[in-house]
Protein backbone atom coordinates (compact mmCIF):
# COMPACT_ATOMS: atom_id res chain seq x y z
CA UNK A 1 -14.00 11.85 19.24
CA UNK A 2 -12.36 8.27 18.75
CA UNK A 3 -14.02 5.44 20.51
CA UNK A 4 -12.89 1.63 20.27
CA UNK A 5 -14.16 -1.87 21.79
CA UNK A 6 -12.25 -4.56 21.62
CA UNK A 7 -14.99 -7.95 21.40
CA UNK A 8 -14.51 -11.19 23.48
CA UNK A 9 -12.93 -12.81 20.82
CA UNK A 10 -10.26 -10.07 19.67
CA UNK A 11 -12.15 -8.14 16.66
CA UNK A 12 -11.90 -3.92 17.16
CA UNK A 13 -14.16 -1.63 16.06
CA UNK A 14 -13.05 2.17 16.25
CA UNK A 15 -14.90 4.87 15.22
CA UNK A 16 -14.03 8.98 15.02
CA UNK A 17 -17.25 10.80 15.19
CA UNK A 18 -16.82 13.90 13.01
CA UNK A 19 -20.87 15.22 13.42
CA UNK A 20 -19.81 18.62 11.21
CA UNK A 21 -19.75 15.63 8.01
CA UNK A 22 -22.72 14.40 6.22
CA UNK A 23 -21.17 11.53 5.20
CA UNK A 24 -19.09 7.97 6.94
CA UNK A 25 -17.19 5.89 5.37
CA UNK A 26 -16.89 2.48 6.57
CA UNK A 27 -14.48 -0.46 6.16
CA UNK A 28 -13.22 -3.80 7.12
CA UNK A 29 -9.52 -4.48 7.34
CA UNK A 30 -8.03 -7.58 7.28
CA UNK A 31 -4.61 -7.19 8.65
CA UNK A 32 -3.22 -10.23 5.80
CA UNK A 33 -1.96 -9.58 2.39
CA UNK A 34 0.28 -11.19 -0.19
CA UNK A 35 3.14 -11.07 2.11
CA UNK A 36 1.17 -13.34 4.74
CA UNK A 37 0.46 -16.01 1.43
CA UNK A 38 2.75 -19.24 0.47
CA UNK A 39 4.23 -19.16 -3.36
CA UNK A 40 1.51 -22.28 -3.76
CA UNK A 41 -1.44 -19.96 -3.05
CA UNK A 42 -0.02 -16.28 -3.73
CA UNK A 43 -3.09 -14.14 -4.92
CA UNK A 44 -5.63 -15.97 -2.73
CA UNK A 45 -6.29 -12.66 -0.83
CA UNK A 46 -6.53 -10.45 -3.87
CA UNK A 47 -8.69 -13.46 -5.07
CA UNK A 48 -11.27 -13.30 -2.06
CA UNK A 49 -11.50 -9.47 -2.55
CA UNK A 50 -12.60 -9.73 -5.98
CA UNK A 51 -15.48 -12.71 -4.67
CA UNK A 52 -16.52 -10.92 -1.59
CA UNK A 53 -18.85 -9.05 -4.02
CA UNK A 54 -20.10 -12.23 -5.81
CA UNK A 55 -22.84 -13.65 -3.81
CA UNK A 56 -23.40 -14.41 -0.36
CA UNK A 57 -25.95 -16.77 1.38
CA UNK A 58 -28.96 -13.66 1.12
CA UNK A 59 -27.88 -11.80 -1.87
CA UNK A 60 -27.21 -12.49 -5.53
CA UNK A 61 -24.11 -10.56 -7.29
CA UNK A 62 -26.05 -8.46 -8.78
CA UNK A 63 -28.49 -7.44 -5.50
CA UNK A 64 -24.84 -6.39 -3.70
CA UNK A 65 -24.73 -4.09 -7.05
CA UNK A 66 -28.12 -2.98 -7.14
CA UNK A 67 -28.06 -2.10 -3.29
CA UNK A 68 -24.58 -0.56 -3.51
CA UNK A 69 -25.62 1.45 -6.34
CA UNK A 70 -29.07 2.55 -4.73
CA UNK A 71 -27.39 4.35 -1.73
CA UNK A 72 -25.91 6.46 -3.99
CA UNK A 73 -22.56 5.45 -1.90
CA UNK A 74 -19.13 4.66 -3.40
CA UNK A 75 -17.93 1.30 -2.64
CA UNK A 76 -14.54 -0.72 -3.22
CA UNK A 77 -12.04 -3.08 -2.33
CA UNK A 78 -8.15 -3.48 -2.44
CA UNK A 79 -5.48 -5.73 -1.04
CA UNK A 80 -2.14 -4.88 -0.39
CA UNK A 81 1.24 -6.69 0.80
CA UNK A 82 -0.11 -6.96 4.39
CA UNK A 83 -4.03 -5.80 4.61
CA UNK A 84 -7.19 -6.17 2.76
CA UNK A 85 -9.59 -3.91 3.60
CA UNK A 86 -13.45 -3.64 2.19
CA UNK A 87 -14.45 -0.47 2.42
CA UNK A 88 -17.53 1.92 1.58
CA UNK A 89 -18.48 5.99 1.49
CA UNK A 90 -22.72 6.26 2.20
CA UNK A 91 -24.30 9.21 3.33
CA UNK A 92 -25.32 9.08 7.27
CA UNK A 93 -28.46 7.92 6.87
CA UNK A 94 -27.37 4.86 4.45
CA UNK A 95 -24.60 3.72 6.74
CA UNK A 96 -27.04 1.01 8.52
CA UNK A 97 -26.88 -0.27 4.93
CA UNK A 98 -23.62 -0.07 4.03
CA UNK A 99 -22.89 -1.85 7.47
CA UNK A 100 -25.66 -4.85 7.11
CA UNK A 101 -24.27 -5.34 3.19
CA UNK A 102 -19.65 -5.11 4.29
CA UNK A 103 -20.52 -7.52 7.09
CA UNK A 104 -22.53 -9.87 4.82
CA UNK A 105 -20.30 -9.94 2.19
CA UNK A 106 -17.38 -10.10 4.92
CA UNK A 107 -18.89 -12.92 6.54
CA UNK A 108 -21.16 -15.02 4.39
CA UNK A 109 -19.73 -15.00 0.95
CA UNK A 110 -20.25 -18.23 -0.68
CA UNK A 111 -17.92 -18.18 -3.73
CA UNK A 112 -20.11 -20.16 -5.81
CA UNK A 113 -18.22 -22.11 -8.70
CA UNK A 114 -19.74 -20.36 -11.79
CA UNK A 115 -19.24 -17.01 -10.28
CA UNK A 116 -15.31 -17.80 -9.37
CA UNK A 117 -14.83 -19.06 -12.66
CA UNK A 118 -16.21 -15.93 -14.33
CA UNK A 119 -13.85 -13.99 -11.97
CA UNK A 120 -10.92 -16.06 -12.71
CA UNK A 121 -10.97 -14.61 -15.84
CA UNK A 122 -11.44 -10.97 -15.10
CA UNK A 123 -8.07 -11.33 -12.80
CA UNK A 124 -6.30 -12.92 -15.29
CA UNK A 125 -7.11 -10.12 -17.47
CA UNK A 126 -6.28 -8.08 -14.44
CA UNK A 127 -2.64 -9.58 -14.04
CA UNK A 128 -1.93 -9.06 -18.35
CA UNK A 129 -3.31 -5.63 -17.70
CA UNK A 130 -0.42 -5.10 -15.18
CA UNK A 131 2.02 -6.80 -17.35
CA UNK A 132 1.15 -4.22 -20.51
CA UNK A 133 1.24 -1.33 -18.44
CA UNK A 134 5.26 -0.50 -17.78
CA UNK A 135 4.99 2.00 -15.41
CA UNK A 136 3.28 -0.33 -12.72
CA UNK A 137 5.19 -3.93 -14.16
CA UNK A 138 8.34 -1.79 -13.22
CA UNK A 139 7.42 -1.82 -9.60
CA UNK A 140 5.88 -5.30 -9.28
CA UNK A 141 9.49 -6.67 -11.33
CA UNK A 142 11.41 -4.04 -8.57
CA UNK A 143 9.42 -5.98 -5.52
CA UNK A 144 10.44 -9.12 -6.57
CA UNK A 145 13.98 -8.24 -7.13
CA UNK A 146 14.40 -6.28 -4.00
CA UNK A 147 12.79 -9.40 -2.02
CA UNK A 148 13.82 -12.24 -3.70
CA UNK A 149 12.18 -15.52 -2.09
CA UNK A 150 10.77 -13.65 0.50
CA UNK A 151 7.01 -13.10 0.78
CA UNK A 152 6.82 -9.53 0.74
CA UNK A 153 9.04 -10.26 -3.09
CA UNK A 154 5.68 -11.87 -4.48
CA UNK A 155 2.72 -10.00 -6.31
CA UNK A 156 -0.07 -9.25 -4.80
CA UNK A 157 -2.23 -10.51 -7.71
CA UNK A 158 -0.51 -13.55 -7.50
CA UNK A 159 0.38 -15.67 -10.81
CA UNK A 160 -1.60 -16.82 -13.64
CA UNK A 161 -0.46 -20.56 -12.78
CA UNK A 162 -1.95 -19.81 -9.03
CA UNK A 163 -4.98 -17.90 -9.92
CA UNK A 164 -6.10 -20.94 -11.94
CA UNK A 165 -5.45 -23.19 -9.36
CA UNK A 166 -8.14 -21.67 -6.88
CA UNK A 167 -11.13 -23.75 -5.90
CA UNK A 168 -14.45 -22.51 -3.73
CA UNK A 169 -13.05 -24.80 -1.38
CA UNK A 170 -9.61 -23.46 -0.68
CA UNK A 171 -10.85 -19.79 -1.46
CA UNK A 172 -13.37 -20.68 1.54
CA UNK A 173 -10.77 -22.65 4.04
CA UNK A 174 -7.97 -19.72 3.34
CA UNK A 175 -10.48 -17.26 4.67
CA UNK A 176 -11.65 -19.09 8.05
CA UNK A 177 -7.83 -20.13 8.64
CA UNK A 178 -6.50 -16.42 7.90
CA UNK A 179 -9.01 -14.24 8.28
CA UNK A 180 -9.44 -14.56 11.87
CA UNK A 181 -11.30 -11.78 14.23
CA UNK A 182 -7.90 -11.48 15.99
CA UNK A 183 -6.60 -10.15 12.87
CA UNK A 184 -10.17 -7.78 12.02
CA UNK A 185 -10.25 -3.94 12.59
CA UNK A 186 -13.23 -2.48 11.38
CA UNK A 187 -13.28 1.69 11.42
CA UNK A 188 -15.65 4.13 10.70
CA UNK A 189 -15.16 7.73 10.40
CA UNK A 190 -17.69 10.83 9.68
CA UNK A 191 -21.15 11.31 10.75
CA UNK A 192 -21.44 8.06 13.22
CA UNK A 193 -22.31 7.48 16.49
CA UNK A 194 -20.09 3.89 17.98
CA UNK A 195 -22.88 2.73 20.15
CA UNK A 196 -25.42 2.22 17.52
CA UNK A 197 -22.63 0.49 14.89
CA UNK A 198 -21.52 -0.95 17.80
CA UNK A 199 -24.91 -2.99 18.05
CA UNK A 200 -25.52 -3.61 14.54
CA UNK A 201 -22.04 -5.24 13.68
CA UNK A 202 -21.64 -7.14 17.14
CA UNK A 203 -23.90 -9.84 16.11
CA UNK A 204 -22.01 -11.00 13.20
CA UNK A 205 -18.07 -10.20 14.24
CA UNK A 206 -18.62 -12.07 17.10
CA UNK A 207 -18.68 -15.18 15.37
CA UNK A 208 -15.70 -14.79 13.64
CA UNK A 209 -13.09 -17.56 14.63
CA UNK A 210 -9.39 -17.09 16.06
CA UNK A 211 -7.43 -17.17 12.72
CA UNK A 212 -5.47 -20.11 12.01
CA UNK A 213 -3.44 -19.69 8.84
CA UNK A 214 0.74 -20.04 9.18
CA UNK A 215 2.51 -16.97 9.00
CA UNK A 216 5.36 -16.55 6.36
CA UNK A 217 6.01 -13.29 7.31
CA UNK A 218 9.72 -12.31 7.87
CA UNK A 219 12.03 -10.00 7.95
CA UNK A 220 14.34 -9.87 4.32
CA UNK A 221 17.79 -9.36 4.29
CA UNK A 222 18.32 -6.82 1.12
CA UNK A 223 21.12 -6.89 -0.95
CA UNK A 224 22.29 -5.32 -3.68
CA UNK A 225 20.78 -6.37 -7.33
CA UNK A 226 20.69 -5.37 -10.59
CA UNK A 227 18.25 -6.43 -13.03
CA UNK A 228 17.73 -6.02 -16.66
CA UNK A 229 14.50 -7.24 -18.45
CA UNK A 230 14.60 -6.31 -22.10
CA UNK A 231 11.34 -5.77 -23.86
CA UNK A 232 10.24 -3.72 -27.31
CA UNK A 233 9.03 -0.27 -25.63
CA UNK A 234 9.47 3.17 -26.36
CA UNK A 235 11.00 4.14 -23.12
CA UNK A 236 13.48 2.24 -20.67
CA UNK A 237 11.44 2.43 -17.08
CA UNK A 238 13.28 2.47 -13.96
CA UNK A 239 13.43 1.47 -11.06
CA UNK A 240 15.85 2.02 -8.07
CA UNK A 241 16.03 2.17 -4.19
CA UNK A 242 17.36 0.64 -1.26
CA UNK A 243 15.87 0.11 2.84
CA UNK A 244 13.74 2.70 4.42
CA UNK A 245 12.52 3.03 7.93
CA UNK A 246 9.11 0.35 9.58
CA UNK A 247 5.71 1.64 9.55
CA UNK A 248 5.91 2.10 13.17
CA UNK A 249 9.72 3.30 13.27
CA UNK A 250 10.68 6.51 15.00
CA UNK A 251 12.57 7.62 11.68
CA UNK A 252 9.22 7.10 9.93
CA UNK A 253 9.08 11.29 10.07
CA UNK A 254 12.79 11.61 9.17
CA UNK A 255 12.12 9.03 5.97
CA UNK A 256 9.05 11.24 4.91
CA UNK A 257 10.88 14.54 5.11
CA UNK A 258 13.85 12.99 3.44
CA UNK A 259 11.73 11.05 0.68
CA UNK A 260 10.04 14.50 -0.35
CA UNK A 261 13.09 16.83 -0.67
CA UNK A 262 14.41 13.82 -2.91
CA UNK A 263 11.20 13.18 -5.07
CA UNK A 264 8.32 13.58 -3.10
CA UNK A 265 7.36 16.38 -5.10
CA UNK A 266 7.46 19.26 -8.02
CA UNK A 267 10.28 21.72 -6.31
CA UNK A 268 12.28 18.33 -5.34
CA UNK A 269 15.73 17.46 -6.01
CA UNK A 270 14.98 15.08 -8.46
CA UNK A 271 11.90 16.54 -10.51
CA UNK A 272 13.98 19.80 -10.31
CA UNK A 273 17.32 18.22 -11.57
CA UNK A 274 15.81 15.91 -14.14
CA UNK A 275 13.16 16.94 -15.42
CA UNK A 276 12.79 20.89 -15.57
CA UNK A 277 16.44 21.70 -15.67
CA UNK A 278 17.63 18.96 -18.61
CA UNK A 279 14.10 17.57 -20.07
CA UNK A 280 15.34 14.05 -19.18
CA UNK A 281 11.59 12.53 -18.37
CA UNK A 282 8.47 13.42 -17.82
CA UNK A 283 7.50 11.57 -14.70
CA UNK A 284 10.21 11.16 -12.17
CA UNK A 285 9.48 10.61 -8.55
CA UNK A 286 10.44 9.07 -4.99
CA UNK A 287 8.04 7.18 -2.28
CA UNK A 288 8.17 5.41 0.79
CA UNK A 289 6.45 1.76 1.35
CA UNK A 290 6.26 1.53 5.02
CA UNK A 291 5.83 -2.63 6.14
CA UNK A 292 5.21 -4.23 9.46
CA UNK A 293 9.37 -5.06 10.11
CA UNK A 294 10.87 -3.34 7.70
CA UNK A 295 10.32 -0.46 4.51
CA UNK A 296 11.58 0.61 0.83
CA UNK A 297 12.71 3.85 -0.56
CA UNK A 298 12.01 3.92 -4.12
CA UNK A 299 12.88 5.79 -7.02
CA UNK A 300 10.51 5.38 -10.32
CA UNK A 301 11.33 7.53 -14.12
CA UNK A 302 11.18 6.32 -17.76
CA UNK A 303 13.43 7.70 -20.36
CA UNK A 304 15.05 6.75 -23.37
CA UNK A 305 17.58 4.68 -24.06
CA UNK A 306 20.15 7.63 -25.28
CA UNK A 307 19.70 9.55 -21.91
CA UNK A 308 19.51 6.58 -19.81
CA UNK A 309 23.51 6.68 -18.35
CA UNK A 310 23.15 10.70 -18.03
CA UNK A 311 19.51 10.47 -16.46
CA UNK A 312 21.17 7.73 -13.90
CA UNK A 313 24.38 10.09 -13.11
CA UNK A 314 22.14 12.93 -12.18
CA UNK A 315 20.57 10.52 -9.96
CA UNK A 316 23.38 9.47 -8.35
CA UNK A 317 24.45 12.30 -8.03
CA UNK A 318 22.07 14.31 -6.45
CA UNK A 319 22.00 11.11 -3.65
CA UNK A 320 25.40 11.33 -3.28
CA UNK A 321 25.22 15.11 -2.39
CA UNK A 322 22.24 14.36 0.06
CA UNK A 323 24.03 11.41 1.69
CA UNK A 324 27.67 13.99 2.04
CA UNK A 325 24.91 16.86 4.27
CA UNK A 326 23.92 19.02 1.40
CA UNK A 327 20.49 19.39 2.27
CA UNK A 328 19.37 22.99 3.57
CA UNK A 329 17.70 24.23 6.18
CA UNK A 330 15.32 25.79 3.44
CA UNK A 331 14.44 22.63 2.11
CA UNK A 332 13.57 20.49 5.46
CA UNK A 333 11.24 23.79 5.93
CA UNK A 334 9.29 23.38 3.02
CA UNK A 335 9.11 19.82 3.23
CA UNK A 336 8.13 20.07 6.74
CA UNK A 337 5.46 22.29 5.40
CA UNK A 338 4.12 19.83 2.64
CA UNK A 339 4.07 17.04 4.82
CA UNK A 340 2.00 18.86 7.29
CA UNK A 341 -0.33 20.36 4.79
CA UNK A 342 -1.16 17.05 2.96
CA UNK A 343 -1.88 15.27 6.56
CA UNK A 344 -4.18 18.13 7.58
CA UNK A 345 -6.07 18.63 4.18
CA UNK A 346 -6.31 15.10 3.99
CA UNK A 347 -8.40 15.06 6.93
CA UNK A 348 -10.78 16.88 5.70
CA UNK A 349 -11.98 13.29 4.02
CA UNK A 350 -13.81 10.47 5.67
CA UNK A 351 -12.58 7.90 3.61
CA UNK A 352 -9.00 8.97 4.81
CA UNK A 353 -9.96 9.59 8.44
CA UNK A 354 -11.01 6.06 8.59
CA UNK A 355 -8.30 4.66 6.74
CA UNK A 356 -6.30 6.39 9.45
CA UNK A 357 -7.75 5.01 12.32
CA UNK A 358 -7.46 1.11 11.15
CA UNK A 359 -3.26 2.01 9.93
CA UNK A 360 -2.83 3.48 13.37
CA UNK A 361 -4.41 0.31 15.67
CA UNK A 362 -2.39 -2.20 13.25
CA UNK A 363 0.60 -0.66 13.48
CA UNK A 364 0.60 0.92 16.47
CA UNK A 365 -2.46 -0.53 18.49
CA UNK A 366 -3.35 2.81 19.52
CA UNK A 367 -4.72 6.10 18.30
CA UNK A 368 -2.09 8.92 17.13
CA UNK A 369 -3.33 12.42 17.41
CA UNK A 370 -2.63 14.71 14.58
CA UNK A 371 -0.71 17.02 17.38
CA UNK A 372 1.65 14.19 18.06
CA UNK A 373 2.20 13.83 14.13
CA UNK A 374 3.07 17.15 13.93
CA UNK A 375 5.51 17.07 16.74
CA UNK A 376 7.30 14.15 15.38
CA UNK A 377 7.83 16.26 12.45
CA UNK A 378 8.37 19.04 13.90
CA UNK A 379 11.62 17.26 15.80
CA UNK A 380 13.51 16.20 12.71
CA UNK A 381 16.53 18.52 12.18
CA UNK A 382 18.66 18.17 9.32
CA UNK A 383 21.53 16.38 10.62
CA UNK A 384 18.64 13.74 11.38
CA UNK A 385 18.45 13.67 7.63
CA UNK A 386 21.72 13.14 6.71
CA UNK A 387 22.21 10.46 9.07
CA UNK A 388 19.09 8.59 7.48
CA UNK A 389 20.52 9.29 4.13
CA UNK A 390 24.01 7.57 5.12
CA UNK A 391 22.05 4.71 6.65
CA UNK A 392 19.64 4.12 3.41
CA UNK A 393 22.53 4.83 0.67
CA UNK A 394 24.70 2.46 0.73
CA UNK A 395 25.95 0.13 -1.92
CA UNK A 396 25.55 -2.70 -0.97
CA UNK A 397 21.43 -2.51 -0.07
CA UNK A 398 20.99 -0.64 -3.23
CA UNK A 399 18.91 -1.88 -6.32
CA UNK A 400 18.23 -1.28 -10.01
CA UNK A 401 15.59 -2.54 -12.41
CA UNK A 402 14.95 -1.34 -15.73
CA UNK A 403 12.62 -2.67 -17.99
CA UNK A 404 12.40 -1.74 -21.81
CA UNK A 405 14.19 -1.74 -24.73
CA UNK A 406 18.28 -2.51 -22.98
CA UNK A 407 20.41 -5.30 -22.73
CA UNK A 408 22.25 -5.29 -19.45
CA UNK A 409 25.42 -4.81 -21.42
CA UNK A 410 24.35 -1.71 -22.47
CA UNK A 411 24.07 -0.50 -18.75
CA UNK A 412 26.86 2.38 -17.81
CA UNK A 413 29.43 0.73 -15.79
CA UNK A 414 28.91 1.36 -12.70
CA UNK A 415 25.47 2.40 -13.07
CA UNK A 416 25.73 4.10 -9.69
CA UNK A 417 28.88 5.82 -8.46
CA UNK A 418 29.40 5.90 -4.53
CA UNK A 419 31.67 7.55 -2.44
């Protein structure tokens, strides 16, 4: 059973009661990421997550660790483009704990100087980390190409020029200005009973200001671009894509259908052409990034630098045969049955029932039932497909990074053939 109140001044708590569990998992979501950041402060939010655990006004660093650890629970953090969420997993009779240590943390962190300066350095580790690791600097180079000067272009770790820049003070005025209880959704799934969290977090959400901060979300205008950044590596990474459907879009069902026949998985088009039928690359895949106003439909492999213009044509090739209605009634089928299968073994998990429930109220402001999930797949007919495919795959919305050893010169010309 799902249950939500909305408090006086705008802060939700929902809860699914799932009494077969003996576990809940917990979190707070902050509906403000990187996208919602200026390029003078970009990383603040990723920033705060990491402090949230670093002291508040009743416990020391290391009593958060000592209490986390002593409920046995698993705890953790993450920010994204347009949330932050702090989250926990606790058996039943440890989620009064859990809830008394999120909500201090949440709401009466101090961020005291030697602490953030400690921290400083573990994200600017964090960000070089990123930066030797090709397979995830291919996607954070991508988002900024794609995006450009737009917010949702910038990374969500923010820059090493930024991250030194942060202060207790403007860590502590970014979070009353934009972390508002207008913008807080706190969700709990498992073995929990609403009335009795209900009571325990009231106390201290209702105290949460209106949030304040300016918002630089909006919507980018995507063009196509091409980007080459040459660096000594063994492989040349890619990555390509164009537009996809809004979190919250109709077509949201059509894009996931369409994303795994392309490369959502082991029997797809792509994994299927280039990998197990010519050896091309190991990992080759497609996803979907679903935002507030608008989405992206990527398309990630590494290969070398010999097979690069052969590993692209197969690509292109296989889109343009997807795009022209080549797609089979056998394949929407199968992805129809994937989809379904990962959404209903997936629920089988706390963790992901409450992620669920907070994804649902910010995009949606409502709860969707897994029956109407299934329906809105089950609708999707191929010629809904291919007329998703036409709309995505078009030249002039369509992108290319790669990232390893290549000069652009050395890129086939065109790297992409369209019809």
């Amino acid at each position: 059973m799902v249950q939500k109140t909305v408090l006086d001044n705008g802060c939700r708590v929902i809860t699914e009661t799932l009494p077969h569990l003996v576990s809940a998992s917990l979190g707070i979501w902050v509906d403000n990421g990187s996208r919602d950041e200026g390029p003078e402060n970009n990383g603040v939010s990723h920033f705060i997550e990491h402090m949230i655990f670093k002291g508040t006004r009743r416990r020391s660093a290391q009593q958060i660790a000592l209490e986390l650890d002593a409920i046995g629970g698993l705890s953790n953090a993450f920010t994204s483009k347009e949330q932050t969420c702090f989250h926990a997993k606790v058996l039943e009779d440890h989620l009064p704990l859990a809830a008394d240590l999120l909500l201090d943390i949440f709401t009466a962190s101090v961020f005291e100087p030697v602490e953030l300066d400690r921290e400083r350095l573990v994200v600017l580790q964090e960000i070089s980390m990123v930066e030797d690791t090709p397979d995830e600097y291919t996607h954070v180079l991508y988002g900024e190409t794609v995006y450009g000067r737009n917010s949702l272009g910038q990374p969500i770790l923010g820059t090493p020029e930024t991250v030194r820049s942060f202060t207790q003070e403007n860590l502590l005025q970014y979070l009353q200005e934009a972390y508002g209880a207008d913008k807080v959704v706190v969700t709990a799934a498992g073995k929990v009973e609403h009335d009795a969290l209900l009571a325990q977090l009231r106390p201290g959400l209702e105290k949460l200001p209106p949030s304040r901060a300016k918002s630089h979300r909006q919507k980018p205008e995507l063009s196509a671009r091409l980007r080459v950044v040459p660096k000594d590596l063994e492989q040349v990474h890619l990555a390509l894509g164009t537009w996809a459907p809004a979190a919250a879009d109709e077509a949201r069902y059509a894009a996931t259908l369409l994303n795994t026949v392309v490369g959502g998985n082991m029997s797809s088009r792509l994994f299927q052409e280039v990998r197990e039928k010519r050896g091309l690359a190991y990992t080759i895949y497609s996803y979907l990034s679903s935002f507030e106003d608008t989405g992206l439909w990527g398309i990630y492999t590494a290969v070398a630098r010999e097979t690069l213009a052969e590993t692209l044509e197969v690509i292109g090739e296989e889109l343009i045969k997807i795009k022209r209605g080549g797609l089979t009634p056998v394949e929407l089928e199968a992805a129809r049955e994937f989809v379904r299968g990962g959404i209903l073994l997936g629920a089988e998990n706390s963790e992901n029932r409450m992620t669920r429930l907070a994804q649902n109220e910010i995009h949606f402001g409502r709860h969707l039932t897994f029956e109407e999930i299934m329906d809105g797949l089950q609708r999707v007919t191929l010629d809904d497909l291919t007329a998703l495919a036409e709309q995505c795959l078009q030249p002039e919305v369509f992108s290319l990074v790669a990232f390893g050893p290549i000069q652009e010169s050395e890129l086939p010309s065109p790297w992409m053939r369209w019809p």
